[in-house]
N, C-alpha and C. Protein backbone atom coordinates (compact mmCIF):
# COMPACT_ATOMS: atom_id res chain seq x y z
N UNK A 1 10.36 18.55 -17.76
CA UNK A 1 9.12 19.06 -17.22
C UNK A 1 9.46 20.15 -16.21
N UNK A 2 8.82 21.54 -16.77
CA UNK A 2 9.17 22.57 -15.56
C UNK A 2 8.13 22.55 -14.53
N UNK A 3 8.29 23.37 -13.30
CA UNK A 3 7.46 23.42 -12.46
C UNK A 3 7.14 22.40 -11.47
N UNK A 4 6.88 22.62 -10.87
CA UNK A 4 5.53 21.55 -9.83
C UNK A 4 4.69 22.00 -9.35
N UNK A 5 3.94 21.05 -8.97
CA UNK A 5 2.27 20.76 -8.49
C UNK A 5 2.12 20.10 -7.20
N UNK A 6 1.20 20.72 -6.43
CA UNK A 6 0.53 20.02 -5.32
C UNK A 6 -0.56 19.36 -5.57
N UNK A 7 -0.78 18.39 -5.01
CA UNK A 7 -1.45 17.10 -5.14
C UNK A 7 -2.28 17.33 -3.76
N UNK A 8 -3.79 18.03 -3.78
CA UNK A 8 -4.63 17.69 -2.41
C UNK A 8 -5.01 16.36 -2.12
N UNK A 9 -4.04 15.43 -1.55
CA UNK A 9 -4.38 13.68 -1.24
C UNK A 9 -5.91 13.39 -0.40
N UNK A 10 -6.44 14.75 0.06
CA UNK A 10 -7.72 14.39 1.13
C UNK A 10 -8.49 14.25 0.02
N UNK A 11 -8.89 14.84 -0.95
CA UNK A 11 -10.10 14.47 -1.35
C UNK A 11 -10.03 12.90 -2.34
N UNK A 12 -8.74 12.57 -2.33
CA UNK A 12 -8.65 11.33 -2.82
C UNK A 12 -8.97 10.28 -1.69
N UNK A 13 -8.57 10.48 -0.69
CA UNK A 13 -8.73 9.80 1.04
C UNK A 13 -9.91 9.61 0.94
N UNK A 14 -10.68 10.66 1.16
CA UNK A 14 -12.00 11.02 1.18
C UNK A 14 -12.94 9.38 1.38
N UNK A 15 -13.22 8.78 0.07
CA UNK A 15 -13.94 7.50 0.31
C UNK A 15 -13.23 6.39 1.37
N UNK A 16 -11.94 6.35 1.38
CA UNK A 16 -11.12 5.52 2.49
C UNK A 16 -12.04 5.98 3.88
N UNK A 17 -11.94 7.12 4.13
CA UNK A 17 -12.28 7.86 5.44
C UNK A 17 -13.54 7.42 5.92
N UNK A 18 -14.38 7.90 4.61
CA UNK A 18 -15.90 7.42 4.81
C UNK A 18 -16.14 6.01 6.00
N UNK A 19 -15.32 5.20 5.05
CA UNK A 19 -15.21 3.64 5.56
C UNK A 19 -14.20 3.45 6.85
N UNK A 20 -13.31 3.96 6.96
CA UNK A 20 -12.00 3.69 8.05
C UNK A 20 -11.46 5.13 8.52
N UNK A 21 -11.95 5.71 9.35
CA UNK A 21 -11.85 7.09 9.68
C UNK A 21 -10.69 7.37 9.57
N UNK A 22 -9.78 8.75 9.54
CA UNK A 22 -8.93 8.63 9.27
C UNK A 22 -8.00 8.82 10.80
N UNK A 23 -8.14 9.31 12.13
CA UNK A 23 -7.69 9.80 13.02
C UNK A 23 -7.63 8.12 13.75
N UNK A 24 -8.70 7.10 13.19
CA UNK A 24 -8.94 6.05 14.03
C UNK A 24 -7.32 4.90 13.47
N UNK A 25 -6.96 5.39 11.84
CA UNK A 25 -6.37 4.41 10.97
C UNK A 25 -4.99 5.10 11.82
N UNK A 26 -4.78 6.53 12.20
CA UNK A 26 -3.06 6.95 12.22
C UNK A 26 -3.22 6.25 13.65
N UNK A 27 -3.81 6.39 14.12
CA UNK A 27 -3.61 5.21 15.78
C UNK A 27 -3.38 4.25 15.57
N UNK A 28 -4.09 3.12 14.82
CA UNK A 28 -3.57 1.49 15.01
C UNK A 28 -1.97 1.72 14.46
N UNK A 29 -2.14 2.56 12.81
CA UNK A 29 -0.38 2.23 12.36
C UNK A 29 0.21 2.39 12.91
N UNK A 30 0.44 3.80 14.07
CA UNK A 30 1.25 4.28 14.76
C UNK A 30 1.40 3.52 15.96
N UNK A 31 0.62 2.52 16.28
CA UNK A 31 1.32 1.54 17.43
C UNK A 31 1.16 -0.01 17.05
N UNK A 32 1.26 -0.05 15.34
CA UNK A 32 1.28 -1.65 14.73
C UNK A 32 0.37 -2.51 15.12
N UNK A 33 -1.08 -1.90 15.12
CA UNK A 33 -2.15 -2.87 15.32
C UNK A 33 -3.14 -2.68 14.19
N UNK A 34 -4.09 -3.53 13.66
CA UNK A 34 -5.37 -3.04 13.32
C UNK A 34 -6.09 -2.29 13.52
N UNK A 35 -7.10 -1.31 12.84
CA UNK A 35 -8.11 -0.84 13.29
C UNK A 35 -8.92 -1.69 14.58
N UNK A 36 -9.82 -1.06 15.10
CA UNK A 36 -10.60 -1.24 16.10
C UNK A 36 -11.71 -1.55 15.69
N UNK A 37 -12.42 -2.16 16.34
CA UNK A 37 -13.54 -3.03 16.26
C UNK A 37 -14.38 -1.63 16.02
N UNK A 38 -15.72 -1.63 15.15
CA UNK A 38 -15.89 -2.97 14.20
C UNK A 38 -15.25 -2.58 13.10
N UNK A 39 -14.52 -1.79 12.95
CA UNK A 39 -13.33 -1.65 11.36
C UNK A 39 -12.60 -3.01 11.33
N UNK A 40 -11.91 -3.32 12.31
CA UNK A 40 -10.78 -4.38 12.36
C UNK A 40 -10.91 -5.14 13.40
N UNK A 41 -9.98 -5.89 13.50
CA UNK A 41 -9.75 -6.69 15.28
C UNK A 41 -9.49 -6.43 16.26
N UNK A 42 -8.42 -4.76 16.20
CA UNK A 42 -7.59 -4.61 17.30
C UNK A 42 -6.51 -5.02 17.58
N UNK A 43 -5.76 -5.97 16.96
CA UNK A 43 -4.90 -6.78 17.45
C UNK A 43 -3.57 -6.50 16.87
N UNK A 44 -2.40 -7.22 17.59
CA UNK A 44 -1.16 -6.18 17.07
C UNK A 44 -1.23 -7.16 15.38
N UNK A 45 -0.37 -6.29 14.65
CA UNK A 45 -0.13 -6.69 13.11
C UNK A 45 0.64 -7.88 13.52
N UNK A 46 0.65 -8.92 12.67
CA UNK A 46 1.91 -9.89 12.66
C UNK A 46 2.91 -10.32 11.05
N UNK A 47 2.15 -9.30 10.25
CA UNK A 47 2.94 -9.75 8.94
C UNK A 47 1.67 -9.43 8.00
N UNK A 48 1.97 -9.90 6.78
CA UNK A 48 1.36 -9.52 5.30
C UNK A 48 1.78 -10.54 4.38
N UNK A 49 0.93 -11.07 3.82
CA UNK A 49 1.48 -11.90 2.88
C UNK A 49 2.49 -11.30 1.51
N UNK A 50 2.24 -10.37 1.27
CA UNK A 50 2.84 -9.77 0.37
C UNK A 50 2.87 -8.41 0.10
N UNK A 51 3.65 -7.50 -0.39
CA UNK A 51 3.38 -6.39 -0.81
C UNK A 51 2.52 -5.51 -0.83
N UNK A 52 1.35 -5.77 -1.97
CA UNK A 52 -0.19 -5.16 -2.00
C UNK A 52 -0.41 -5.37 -0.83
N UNK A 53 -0.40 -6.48 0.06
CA UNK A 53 -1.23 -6.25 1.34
C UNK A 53 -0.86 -5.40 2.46
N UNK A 54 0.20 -5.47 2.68
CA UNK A 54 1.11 -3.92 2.95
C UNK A 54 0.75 -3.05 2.70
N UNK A 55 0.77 -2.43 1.60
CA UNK A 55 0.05 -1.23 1.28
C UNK A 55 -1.15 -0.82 1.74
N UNK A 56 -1.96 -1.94 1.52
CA UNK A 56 -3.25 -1.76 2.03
C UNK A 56 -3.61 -1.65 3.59
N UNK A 57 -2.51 -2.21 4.11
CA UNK A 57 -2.89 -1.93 5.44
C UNK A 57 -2.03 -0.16 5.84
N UNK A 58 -1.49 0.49 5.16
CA UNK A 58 -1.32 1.85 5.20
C UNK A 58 -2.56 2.36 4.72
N UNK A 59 -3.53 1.95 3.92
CA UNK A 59 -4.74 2.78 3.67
C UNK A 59 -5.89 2.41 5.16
N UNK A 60 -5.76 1.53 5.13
CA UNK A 60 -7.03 0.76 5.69
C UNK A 60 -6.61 0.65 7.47
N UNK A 61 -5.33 0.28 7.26
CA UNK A 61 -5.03 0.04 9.01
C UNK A 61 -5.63 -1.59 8.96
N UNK A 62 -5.78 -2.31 8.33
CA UNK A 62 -6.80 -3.57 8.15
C UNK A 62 -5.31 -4.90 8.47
N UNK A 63 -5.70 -5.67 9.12
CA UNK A 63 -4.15 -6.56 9.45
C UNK A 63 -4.91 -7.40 8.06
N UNK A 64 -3.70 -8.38 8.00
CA UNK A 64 -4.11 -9.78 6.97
C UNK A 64 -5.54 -10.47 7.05
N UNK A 65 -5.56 -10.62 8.26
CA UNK A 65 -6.88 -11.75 8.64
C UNK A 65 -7.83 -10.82 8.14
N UNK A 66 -7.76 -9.52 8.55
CA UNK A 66 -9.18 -8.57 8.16
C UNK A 66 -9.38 -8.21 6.86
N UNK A 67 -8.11 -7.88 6.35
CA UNK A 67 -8.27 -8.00 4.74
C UNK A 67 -9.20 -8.97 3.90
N UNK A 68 -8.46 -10.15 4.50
CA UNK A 68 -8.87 -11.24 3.55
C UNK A 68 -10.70 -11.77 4.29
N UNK A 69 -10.58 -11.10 5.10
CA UNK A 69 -12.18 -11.28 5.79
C UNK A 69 -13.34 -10.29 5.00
N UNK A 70 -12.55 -9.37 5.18
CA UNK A 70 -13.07 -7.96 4.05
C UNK A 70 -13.09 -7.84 2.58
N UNK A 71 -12.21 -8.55 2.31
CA UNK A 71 -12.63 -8.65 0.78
C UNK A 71 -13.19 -9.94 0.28
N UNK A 72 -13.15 -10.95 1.31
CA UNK A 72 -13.94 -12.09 0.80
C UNK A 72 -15.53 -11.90 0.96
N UNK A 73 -15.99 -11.14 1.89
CA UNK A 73 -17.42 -10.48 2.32
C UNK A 73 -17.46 -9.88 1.05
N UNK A 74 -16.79 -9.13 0.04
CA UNK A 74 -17.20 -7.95 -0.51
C UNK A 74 -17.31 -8.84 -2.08
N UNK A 75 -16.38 -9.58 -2.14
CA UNK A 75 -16.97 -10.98 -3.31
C UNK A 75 -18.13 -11.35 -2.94
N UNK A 76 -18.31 -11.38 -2.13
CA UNK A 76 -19.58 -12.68 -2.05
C UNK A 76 -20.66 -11.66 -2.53
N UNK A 77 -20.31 -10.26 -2.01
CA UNK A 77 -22.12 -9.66 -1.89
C UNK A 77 -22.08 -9.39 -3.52
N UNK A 78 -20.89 -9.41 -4.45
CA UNK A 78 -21.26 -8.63 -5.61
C UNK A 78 -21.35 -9.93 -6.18
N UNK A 79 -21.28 -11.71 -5.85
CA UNK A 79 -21.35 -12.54 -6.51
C UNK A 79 -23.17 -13.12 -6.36
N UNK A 80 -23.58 -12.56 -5.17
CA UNK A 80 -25.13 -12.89 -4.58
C UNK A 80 -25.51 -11.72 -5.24
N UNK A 81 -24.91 -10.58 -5.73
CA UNK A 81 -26.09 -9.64 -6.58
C UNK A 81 -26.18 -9.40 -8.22
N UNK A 82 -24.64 -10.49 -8.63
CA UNK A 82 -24.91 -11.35 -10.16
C UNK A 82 -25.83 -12.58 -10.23
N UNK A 83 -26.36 -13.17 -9.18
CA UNK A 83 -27.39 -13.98 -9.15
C UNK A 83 -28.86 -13.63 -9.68
């Protein structure tokens, strides 16, 4: 494959941002805490259960507890609007 390509990553960001600003997310990573209330807890990181959740807290800035707080909220509302 010849050549390369630039990849504009903001407009992929873009919906992340919407939800978890992006100037608010390089602060918690950059001193190993969560987002800030009401995105997150605030609180320093203490671990990840695994991999994916890792990752996700590079998108989100979101520690474990908030993850799994955040996506269990986000089951429920699409399981109360298959009702």
């Amino acid at each position: 494959m010849e050549g390369s390509f630039a990849v504009d990553l903001s407009e992929l960001r873009r919906p992340v941002d919407d939800i978890f600003p992006g100037a608010h997310r390089q602060i918690a990573m950059a001193t190993g805490h969560c987002a800030s209330p009401p995105f997150g807890c605030g609180n320093k990181v203490e671990g990840f259960r695994d991999a994916l959740s890792e990752k996700e807290y590079h998108i989100t800035s979101l520690c474990q507890a908030c993850q799994d707080r955040f996506y269990s909220e986000e089951a429920e509302d699409r399981e109360a609007g298959d009702a």
